[in-house]
PDB file of N, CA and C in Angstrom:
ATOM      1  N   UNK A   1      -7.563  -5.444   7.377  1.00  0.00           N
ATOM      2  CA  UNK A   1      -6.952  -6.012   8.570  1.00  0.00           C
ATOM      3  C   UNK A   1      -5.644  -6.733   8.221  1.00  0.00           C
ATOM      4  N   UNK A   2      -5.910  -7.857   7.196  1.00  0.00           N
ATOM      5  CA  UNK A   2      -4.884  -7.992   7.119  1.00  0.00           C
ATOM      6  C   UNK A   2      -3.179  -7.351   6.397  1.00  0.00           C
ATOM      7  N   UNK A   3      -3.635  -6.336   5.602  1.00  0.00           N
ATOM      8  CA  UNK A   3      -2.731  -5.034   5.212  1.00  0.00           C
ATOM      9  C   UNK A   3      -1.801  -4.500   6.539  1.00  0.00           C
ATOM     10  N   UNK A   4      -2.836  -4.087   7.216  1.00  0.00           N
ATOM     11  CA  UNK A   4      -2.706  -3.332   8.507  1.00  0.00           C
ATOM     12  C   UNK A   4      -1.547  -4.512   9.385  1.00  0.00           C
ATOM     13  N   UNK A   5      -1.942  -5.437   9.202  1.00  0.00           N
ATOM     14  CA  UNK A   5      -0.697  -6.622  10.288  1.00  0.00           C
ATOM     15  C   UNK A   5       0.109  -6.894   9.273  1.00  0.00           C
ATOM     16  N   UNK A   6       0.064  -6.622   8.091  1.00  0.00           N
ATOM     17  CA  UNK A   6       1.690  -6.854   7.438  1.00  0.00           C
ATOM     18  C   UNK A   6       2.089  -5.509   7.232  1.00  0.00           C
ATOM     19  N   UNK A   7       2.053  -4.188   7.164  1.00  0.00           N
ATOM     20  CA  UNK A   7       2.315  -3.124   7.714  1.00  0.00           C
ATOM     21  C   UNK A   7       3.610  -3.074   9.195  1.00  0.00           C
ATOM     22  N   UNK A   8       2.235  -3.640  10.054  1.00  0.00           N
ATOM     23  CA  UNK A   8       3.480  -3.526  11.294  1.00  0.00           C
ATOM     24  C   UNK A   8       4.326  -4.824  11.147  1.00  0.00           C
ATOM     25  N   UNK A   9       4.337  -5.655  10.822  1.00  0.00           N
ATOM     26  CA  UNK A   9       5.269  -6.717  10.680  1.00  0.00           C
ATOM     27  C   UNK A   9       6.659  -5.921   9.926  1.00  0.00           C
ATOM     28  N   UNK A  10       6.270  -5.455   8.776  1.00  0.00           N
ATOM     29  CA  UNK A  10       7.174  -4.886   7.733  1.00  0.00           C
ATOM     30  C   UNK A  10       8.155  -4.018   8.853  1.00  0.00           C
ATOM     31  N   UNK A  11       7.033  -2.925   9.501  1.00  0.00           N
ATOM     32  CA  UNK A  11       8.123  -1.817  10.434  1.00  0.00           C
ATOM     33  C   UNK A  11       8.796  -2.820  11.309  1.00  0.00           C
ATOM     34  N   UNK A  12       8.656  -3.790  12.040  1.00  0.00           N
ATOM     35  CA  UNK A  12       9.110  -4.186  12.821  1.00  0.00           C
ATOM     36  C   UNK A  12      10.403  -4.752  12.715  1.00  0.00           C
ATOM     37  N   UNK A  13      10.407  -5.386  10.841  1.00  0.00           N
ATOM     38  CA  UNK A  13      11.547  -5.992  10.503  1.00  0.00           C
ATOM     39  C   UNK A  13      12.536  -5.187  10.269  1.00  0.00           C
ATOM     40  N   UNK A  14      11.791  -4.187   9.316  1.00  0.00           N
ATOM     41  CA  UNK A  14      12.622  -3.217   9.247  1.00  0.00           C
ATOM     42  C   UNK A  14      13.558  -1.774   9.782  1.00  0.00           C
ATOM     43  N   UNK A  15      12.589  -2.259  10.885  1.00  0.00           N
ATOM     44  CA  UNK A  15      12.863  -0.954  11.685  1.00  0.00           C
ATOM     45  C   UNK A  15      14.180  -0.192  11.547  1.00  0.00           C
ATOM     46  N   UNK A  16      15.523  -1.084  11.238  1.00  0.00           N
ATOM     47  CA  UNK A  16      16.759  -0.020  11.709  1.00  0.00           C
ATOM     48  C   UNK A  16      17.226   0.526  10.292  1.00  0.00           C
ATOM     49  N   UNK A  17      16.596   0.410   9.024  1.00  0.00           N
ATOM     50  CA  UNK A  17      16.936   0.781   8.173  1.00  0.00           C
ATOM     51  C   UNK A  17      15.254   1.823   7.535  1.00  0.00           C
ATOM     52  N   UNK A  18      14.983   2.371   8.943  1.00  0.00           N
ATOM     53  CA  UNK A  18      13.591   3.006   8.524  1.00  0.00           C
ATOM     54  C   UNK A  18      13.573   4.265   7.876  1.00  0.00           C
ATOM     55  N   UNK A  19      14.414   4.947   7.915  1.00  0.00           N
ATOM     56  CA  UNK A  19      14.667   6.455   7.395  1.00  0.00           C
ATOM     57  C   UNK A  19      15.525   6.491   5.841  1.00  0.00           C
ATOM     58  N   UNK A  20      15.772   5.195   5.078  1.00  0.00           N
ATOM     59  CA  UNK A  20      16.370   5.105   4.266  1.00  0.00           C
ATOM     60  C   UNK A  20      15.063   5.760   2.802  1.00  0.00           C
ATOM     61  N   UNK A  21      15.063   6.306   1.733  1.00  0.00           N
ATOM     62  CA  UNK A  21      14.391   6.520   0.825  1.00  0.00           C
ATOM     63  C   UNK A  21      13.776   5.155   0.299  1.00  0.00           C
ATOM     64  N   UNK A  22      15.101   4.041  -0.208  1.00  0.00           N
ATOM     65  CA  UNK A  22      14.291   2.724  -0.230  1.00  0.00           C
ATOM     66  C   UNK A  22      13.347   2.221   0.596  1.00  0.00           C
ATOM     67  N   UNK A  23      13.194   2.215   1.825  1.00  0.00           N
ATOM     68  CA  UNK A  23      12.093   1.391   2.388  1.00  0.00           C
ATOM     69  C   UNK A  23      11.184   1.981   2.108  1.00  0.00           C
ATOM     70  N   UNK A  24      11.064   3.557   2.653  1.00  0.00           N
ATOM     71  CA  UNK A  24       9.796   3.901   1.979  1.00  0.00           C
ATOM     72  C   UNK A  24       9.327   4.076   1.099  1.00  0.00           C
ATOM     73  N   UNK A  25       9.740   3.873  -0.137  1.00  0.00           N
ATOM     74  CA  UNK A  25       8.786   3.421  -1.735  1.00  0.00           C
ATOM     75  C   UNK A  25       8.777   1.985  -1.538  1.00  0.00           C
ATOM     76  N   UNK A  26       9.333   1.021  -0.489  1.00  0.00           N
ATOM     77  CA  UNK A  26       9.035  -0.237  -0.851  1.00  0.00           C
ATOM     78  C   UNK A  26       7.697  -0.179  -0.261  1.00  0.00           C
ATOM     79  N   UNK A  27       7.493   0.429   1.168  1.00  0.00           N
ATOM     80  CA  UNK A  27       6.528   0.467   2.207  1.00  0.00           C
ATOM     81  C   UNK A  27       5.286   0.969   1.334  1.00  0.00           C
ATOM     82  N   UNK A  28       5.363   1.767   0.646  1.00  0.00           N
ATOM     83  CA  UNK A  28       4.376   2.097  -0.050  1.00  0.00           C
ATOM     84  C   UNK A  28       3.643   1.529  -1.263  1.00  0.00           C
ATOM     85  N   UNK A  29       4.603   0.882  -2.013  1.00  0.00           N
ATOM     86  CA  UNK A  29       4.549   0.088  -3.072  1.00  0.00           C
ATOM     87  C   UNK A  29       4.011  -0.893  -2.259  1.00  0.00           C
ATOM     88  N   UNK A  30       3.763  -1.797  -1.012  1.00  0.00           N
ATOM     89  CA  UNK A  30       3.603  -2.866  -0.539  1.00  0.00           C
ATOM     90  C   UNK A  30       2.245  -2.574   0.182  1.00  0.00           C
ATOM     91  N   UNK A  31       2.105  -1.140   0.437  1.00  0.00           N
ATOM     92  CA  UNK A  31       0.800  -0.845   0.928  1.00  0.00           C
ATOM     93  C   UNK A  31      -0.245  -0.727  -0.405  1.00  0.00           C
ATOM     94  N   UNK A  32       0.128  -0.034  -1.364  1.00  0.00           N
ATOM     95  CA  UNK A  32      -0.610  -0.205  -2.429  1.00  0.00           C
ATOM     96  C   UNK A  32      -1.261  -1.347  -3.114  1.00  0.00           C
ATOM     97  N   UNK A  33      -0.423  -2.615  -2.758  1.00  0.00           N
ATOM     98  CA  UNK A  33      -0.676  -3.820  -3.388  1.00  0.00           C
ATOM     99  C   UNK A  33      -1.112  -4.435  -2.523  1.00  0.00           C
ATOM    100  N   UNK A  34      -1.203  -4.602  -1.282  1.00  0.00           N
ATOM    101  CA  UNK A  34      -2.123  -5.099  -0.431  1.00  0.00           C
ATOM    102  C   UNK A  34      -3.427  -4.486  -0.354  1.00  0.00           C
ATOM    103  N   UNK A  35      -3.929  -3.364  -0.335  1.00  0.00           N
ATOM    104  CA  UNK A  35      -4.901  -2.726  -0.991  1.00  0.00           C
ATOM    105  C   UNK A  35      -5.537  -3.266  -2.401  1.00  0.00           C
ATOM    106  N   UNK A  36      -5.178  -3.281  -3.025  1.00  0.00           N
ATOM    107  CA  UNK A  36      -5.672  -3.928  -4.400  1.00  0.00           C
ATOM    108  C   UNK A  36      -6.249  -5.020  -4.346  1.00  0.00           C
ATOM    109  N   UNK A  37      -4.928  -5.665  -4.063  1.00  0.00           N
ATOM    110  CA  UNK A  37      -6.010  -6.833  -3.514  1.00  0.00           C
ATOM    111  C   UNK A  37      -6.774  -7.300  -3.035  1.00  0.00           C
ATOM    112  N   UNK A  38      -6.910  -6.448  -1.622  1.00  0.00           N
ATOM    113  CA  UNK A  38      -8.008  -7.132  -0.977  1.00  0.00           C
ATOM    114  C   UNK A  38      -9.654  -6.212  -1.578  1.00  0.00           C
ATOM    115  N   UNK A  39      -9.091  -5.030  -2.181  1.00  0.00           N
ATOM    116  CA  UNK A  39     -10.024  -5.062  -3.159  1.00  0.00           C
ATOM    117  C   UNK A  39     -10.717  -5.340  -4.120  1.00  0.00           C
ATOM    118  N   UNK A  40     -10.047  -6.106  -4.939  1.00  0.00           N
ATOM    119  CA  UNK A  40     -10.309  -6.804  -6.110  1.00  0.00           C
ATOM    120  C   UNK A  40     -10.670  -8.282  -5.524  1.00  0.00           C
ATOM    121  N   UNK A  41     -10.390  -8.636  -4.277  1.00  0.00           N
ATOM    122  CA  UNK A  41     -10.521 -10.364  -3.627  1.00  0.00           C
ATOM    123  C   UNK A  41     -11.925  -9.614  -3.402  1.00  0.00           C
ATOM    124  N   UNK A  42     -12.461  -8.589  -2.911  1.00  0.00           N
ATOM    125  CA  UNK A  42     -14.051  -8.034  -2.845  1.00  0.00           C
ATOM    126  C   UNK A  42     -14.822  -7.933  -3.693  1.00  0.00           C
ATOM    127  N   UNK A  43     -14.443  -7.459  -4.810  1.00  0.00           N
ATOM    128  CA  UNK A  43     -15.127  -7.498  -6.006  1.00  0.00           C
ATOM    129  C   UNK A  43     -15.370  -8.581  -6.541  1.00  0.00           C
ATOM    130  N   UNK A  44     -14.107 -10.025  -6.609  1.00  0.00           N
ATOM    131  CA  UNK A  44     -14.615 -10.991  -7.270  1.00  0.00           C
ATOM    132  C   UNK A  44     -15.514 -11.922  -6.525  1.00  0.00           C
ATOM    133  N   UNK A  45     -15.785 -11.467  -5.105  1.00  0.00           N
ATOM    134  CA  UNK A  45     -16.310 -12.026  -4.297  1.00  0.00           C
ATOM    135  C   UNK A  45     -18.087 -11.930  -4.348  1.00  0.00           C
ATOM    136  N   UNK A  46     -17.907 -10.419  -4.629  1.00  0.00           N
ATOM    137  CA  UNK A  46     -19.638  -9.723  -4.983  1.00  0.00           C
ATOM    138  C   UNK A  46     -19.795 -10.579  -6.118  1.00  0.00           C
ATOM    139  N   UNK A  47     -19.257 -10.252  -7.313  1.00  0.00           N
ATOM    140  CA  UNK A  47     -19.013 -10.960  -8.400  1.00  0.00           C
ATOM    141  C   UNK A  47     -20.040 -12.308  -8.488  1.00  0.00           C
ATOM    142  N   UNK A  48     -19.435 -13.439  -7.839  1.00  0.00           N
ATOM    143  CA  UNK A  48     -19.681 -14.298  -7.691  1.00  0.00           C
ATOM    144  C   UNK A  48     -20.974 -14.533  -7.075  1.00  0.00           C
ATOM    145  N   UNK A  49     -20.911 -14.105  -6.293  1.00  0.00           N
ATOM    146  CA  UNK A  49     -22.035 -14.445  -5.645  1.00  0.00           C
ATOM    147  C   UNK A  49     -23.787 -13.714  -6.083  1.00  0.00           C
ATOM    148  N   UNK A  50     -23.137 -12.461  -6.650  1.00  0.00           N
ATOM    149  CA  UNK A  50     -24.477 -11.919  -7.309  1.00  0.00           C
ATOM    150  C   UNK A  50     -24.685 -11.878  -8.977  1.00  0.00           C
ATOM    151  N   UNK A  51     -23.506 -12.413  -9.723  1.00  0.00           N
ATOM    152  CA  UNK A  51     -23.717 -12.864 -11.013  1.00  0.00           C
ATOM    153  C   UNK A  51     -24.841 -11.749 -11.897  1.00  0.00           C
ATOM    154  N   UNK A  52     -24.119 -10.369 -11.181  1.00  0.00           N
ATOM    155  CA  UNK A  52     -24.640  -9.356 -12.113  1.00  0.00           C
ATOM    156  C   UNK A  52     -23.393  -8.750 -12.846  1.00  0.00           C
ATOM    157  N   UNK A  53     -23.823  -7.286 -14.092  1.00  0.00           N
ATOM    158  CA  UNK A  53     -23.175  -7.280 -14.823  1.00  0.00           C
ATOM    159  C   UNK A  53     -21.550  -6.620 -14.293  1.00  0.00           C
ATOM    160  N   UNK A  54     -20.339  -6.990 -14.094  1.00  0.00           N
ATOM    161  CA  UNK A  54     -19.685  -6.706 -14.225  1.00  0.00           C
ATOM    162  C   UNK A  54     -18.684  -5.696 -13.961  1.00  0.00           C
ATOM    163  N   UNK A  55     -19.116  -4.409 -14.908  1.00  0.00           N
ATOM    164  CA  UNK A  55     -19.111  -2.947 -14.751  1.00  0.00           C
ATOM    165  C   UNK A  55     -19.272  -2.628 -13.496  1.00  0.00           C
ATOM    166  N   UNK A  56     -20.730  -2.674 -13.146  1.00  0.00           N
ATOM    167  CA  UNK A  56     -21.442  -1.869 -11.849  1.00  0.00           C
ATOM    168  C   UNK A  56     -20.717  -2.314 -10.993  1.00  0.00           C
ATOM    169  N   UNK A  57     -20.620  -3.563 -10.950  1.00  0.00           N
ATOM    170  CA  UNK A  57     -19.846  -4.188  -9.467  1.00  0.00           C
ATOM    171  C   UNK A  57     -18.143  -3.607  -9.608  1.00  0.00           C
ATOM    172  N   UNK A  58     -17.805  -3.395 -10.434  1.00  0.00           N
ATOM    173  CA  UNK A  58     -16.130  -2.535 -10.783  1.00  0.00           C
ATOM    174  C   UNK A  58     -16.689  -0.707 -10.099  1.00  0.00           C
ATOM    175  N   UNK A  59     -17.161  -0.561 -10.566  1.00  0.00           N
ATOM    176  CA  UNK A  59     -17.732   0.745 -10.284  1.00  0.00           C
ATOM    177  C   UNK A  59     -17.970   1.189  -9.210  1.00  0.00           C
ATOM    178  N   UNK A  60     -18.871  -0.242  -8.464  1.00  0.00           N
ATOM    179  CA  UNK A  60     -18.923  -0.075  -6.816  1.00  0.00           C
ATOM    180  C   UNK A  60     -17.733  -0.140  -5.985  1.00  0.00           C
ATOM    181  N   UNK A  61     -16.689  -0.824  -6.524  1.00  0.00           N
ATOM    182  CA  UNK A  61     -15.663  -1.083  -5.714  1.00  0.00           C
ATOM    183  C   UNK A  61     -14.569  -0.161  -5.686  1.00  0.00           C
ATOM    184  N   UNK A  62     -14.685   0.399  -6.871  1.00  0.00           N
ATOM    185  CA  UNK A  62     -13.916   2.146  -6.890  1.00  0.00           C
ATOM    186  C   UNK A  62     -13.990   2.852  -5.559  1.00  0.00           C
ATOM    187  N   UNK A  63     -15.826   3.005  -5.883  1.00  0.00           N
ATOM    188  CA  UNK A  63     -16.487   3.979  -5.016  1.00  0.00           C
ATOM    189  C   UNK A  63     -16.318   3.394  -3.408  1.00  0.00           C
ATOM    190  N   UNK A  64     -15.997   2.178  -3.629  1.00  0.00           N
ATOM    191  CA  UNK A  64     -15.884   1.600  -2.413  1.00  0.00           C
ATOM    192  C   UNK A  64     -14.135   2.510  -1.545  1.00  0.00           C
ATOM    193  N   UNK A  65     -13.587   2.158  -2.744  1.00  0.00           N
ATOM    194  CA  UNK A  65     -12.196   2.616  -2.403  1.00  0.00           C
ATOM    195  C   UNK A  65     -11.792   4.146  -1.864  1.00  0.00           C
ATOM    196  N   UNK A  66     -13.167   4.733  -2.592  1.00  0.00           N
ATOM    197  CA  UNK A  66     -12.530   6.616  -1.850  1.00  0.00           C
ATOM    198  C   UNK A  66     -13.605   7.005  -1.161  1.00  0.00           C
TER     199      UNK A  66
END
């Protein structure tokens, strides 16, 4: 969710320079890393709270991802 509202924020700012090659590797590069994160903010979250090994919970969150 919150990816998704800095997404349209991004188009919105950017809008008149939208067809340029730069924005879109920035747009993408910025979608990628908002992704990560809020994946990895999931994992350390399981993490924590179930204080099992490690791995599995990395493993789940892969599988979570595709």
């Amino acid at each position: 969710m919150l990816g998704f509202s800095a997404i349209l924020l991004l188009k919105k700012f950017f809008f008149k320079i939208n067809d340029s090659i730069f924005f879109d590797c920035f747009l993408k590069i910025f979608i990628l890393l908002v992704y990560l994160f809020e994946n990895f903010q999931n994992y350390f979250w399981d993490f924590w709270k179930s204080k099992k090994d490690p791995r599995s919970l990395f493993i789940k969150t892969i599988s979570r991802a595709y």
